[in-house]
PDB file of N, CA and C in Angstrom:
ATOM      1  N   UNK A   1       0.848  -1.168   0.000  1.00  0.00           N
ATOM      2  CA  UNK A   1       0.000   0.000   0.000  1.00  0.00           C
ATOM      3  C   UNK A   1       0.894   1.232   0.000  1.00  0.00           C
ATOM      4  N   UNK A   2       0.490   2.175  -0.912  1.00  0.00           N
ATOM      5  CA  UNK A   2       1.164   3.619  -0.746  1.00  0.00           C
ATOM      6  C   UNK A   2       0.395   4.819  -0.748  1.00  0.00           C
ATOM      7  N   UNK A   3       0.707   5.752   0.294  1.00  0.00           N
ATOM      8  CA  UNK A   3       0.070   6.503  -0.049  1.00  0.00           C
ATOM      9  C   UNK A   3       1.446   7.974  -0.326  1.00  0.00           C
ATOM     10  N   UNK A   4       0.706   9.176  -0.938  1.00  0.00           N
ATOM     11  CA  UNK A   4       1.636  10.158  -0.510  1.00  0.00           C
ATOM     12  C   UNK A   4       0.905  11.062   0.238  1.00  0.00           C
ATOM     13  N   UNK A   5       2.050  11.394   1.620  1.00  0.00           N
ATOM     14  CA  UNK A   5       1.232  12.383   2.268  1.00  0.00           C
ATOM     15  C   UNK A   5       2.514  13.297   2.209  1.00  0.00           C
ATOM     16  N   UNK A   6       1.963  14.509   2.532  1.00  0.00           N
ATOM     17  CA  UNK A   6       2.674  15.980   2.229  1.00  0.00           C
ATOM     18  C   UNK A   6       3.732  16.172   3.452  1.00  0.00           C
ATOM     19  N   UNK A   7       4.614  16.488   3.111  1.00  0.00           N
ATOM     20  CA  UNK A   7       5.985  17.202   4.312  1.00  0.00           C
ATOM     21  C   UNK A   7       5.037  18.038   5.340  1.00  0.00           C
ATOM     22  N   UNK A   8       5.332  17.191   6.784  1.00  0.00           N
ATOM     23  CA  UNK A   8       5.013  17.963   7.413  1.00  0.00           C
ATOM     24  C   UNK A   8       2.944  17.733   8.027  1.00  0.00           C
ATOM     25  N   UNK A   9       2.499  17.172   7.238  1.00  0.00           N
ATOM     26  CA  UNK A   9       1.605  16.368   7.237  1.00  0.00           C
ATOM     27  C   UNK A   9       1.333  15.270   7.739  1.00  0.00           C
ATOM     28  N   UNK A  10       0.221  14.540   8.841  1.00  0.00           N
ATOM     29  CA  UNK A  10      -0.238  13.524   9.195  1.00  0.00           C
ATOM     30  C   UNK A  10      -1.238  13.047   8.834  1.00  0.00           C
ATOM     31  N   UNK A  11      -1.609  12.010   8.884  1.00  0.00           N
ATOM     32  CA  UNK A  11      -2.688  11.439   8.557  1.00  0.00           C
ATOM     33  C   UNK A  11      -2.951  10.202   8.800  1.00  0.00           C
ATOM     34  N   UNK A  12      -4.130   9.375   9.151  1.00  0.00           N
ATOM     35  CA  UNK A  12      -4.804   8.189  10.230  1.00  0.00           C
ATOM     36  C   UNK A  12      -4.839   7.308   8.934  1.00  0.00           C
ATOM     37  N   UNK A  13      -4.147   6.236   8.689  1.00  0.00           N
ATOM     38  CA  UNK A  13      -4.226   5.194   7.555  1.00  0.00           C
ATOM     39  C   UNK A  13      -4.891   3.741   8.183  1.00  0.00           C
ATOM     40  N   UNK A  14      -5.171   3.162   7.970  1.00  0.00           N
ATOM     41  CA  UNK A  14      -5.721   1.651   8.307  1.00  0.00           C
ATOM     42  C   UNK A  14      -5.328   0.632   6.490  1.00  0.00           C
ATOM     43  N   UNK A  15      -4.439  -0.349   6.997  1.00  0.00           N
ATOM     44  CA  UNK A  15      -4.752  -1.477   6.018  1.00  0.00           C
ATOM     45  C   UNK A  15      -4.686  -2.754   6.926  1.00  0.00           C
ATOM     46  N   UNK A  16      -5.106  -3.570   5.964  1.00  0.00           N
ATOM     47  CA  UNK A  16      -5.966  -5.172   6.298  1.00  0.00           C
ATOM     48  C   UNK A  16      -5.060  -5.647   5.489  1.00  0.00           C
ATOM     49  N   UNK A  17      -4.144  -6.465   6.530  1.00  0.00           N
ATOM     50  CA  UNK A  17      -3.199  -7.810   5.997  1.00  0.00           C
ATOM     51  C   UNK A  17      -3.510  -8.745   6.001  1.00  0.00           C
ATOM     52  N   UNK A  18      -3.890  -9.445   4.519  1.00  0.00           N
ATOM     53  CA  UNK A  18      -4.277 -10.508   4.528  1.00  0.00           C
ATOM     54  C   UNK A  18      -3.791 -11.867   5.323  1.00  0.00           C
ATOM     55  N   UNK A  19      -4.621 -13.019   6.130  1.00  0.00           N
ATOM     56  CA  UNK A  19      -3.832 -14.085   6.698  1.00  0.00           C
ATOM     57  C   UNK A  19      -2.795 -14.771   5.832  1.00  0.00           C
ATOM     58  N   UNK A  20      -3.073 -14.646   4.772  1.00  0.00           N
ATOM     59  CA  UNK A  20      -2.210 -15.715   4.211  1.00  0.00           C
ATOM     60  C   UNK A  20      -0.270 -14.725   4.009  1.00  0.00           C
ATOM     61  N   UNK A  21      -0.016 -13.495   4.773  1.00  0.00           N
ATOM     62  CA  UNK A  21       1.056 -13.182   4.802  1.00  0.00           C
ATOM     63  C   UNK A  21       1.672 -13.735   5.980  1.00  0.00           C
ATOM     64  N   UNK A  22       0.970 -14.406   6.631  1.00  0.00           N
ATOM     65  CA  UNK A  22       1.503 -14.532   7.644  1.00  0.00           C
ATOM     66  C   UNK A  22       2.216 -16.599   8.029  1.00  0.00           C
ATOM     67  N   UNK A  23       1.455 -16.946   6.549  1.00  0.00           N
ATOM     68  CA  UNK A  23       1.782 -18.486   6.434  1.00  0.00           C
ATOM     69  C   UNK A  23       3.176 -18.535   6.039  1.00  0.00           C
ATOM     70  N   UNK A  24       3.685 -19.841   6.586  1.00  0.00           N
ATOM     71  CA  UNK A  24       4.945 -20.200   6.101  1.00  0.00           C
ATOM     72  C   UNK A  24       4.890 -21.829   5.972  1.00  0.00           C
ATOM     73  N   UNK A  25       5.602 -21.975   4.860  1.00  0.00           N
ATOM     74  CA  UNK A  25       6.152 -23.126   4.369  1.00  0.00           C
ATOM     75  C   UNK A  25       6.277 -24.695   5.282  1.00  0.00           C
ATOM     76  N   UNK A  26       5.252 -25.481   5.508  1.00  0.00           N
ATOM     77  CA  UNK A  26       5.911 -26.372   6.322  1.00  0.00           C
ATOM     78  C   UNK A  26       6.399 -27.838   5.799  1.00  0.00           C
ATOM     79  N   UNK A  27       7.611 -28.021   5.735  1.00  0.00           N
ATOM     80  CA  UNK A  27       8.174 -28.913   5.008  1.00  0.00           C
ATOM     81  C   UNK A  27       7.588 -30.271   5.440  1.00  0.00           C
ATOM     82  N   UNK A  28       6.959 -30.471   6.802  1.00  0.00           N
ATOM     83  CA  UNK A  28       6.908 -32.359   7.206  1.00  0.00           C
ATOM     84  C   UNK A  28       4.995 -32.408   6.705  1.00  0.00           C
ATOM     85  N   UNK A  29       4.261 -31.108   6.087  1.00  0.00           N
ATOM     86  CA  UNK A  29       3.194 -31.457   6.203  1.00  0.00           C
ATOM     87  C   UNK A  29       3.053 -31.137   4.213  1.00  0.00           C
ATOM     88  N   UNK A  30       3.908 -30.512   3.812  1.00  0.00           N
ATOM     89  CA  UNK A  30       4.057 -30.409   2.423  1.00  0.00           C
ATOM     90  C   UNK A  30       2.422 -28.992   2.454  1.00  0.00           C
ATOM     91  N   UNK A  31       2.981 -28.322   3.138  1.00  0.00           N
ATOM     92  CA  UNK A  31       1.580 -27.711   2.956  1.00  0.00           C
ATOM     93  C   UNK A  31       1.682 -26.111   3.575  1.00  0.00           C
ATOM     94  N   UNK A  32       1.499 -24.908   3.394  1.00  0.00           N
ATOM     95  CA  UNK A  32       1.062 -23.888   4.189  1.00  0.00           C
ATOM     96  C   UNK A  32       0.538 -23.660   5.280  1.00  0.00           C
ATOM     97  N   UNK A  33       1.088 -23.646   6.465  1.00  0.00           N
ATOM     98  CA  UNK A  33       0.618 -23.563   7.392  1.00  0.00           C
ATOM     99  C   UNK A  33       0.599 -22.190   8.837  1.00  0.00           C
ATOM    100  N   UNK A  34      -0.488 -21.900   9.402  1.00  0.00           N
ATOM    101  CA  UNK A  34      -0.158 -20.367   9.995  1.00  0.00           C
ATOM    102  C   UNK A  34       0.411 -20.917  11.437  1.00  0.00           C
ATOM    103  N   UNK A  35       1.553 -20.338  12.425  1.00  0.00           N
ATOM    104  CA  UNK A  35       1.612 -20.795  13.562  1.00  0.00           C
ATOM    105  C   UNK A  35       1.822 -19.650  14.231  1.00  0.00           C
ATOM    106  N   UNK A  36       1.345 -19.720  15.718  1.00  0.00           N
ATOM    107  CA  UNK A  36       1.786 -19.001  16.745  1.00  0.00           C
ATOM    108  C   UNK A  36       3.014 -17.871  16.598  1.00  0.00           C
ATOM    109  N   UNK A  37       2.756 -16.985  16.317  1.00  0.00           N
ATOM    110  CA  UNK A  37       4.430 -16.590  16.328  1.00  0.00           C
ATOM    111  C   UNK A  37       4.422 -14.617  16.597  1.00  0.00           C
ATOM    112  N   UNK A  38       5.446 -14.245  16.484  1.00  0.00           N
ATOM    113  CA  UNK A  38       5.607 -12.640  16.490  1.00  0.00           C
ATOM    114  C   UNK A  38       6.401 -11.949  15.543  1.00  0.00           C
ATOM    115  N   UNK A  39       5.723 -11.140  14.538  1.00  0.00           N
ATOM    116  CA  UNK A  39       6.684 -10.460  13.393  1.00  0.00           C
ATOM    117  C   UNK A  39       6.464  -9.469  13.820  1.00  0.00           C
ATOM    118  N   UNK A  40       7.149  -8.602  12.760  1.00  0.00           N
ATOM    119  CA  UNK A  40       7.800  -7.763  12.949  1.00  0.00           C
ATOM    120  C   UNK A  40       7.092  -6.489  11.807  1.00  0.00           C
ATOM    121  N   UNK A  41       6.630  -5.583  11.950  1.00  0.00           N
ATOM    122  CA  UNK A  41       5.790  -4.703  11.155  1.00  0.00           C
ATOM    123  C   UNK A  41       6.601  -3.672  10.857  1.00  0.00           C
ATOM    124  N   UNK A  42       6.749  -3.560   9.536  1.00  0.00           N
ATOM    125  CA  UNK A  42       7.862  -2.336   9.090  1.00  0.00           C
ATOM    126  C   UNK A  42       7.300  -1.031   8.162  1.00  0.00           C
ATOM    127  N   UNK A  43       7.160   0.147   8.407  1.00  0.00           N
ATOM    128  CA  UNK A  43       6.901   1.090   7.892  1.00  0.00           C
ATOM    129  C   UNK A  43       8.117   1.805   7.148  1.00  0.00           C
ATOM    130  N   UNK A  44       7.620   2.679   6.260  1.00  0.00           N
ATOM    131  CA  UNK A  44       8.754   3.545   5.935  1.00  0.00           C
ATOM    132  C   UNK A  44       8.642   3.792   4.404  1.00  0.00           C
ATOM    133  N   UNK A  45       9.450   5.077   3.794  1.00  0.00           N
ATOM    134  CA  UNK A  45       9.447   5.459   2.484  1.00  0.00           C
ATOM    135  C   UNK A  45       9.856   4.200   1.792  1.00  0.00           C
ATOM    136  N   UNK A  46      11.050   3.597   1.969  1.00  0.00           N
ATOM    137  CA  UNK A  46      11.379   2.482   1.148  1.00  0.00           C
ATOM    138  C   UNK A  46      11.662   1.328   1.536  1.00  0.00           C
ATOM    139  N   UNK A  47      12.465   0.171   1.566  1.00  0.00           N
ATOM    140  CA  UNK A  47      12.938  -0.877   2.201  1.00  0.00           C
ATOM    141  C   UNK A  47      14.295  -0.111   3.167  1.00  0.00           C
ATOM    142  N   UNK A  48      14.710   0.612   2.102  1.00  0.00           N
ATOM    143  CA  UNK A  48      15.492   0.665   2.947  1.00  0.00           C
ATOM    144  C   UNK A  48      15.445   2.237   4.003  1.00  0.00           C
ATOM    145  N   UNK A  49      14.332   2.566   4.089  1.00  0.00           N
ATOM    146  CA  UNK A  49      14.252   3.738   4.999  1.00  0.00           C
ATOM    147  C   UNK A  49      13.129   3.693   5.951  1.00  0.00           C
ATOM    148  N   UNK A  50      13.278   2.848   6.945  1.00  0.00           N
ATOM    149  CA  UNK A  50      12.086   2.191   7.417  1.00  0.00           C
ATOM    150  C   UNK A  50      11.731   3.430   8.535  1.00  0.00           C
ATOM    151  N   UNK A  51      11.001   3.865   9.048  1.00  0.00           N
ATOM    152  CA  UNK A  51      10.319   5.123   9.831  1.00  0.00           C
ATOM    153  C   UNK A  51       9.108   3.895  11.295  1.00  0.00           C
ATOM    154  N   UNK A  52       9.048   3.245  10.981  1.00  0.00           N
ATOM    155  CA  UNK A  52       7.935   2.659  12.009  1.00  0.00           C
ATOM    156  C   UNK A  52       8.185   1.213  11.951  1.00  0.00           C
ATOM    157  N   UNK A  53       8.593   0.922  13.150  1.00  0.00           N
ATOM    158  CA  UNK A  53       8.956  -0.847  14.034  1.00  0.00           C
ATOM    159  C   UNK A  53       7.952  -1.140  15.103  1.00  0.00           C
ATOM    160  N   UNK A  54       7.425  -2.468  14.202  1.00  0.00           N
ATOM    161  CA  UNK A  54       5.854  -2.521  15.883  1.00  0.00           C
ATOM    162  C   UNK A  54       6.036  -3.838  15.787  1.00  0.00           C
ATOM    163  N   UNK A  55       6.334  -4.894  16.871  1.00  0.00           N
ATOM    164  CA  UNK A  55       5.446  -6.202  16.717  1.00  0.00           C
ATOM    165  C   UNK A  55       4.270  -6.625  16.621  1.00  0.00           C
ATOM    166  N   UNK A  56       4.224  -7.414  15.749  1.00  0.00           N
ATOM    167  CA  UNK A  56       2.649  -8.353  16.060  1.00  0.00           C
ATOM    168  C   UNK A  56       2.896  -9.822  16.535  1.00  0.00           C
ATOM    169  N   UNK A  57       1.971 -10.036  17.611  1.00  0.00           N
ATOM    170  CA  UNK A  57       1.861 -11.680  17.771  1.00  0.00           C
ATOM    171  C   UNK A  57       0.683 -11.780  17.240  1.00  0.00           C
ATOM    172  N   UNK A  58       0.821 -12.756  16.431  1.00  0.00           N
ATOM    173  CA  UNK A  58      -0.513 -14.117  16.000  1.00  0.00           C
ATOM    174  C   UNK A  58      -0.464 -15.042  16.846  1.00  0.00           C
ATOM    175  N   UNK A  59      -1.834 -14.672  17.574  1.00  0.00           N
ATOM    176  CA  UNK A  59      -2.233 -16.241  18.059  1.00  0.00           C
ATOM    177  C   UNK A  59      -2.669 -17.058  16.913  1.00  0.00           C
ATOM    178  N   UNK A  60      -2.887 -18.170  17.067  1.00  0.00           N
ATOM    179  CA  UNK A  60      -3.748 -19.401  16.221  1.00  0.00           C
ATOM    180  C   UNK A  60      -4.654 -20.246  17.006  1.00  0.00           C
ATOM    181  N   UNK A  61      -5.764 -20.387  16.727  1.00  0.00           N
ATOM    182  CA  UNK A  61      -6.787 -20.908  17.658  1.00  0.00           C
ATOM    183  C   UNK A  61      -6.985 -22.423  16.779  1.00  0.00           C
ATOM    184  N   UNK A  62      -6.827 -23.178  17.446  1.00  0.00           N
ATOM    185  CA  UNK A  62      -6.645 -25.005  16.775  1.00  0.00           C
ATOM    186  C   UNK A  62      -8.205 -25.212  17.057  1.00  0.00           C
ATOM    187  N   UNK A  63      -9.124 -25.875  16.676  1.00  0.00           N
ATOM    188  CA  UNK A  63     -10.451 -26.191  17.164  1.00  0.00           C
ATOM    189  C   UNK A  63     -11.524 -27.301  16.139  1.00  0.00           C
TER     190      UNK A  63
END
């Protein structure tokens, strides 16, 4: 998602990350799978000029 906001300017954004960014590869089940875990949320003009570091934990509810 991008937006441009103006020098000097704020503004209240909301996006919706889809679950499936959060799957990884599981080799013993040959399959995609989501687990328990905590990343790492990166903001910023580019990759390499990151402006905002937040964790997220995903729970996963088994049922």
């Amino acid at each position: 998602m991008k937006q441009d906001i103006g020098a000097g300017s704020s503004r209240k954004l909301e996006a919706t990350i889809p679950s499936s960014a959060f799957e990884r590869w599981d080799t013993e089940e040959s399959k995609f799978n989501r687990k328990a875990d905590t990343f790492q949320l990166m903001v910023g003009r580019s990759a390499t000029d990151i402006r905002l570091l937040d964790d997220v934990t995903l729970s996963v509810n088994r049922g």
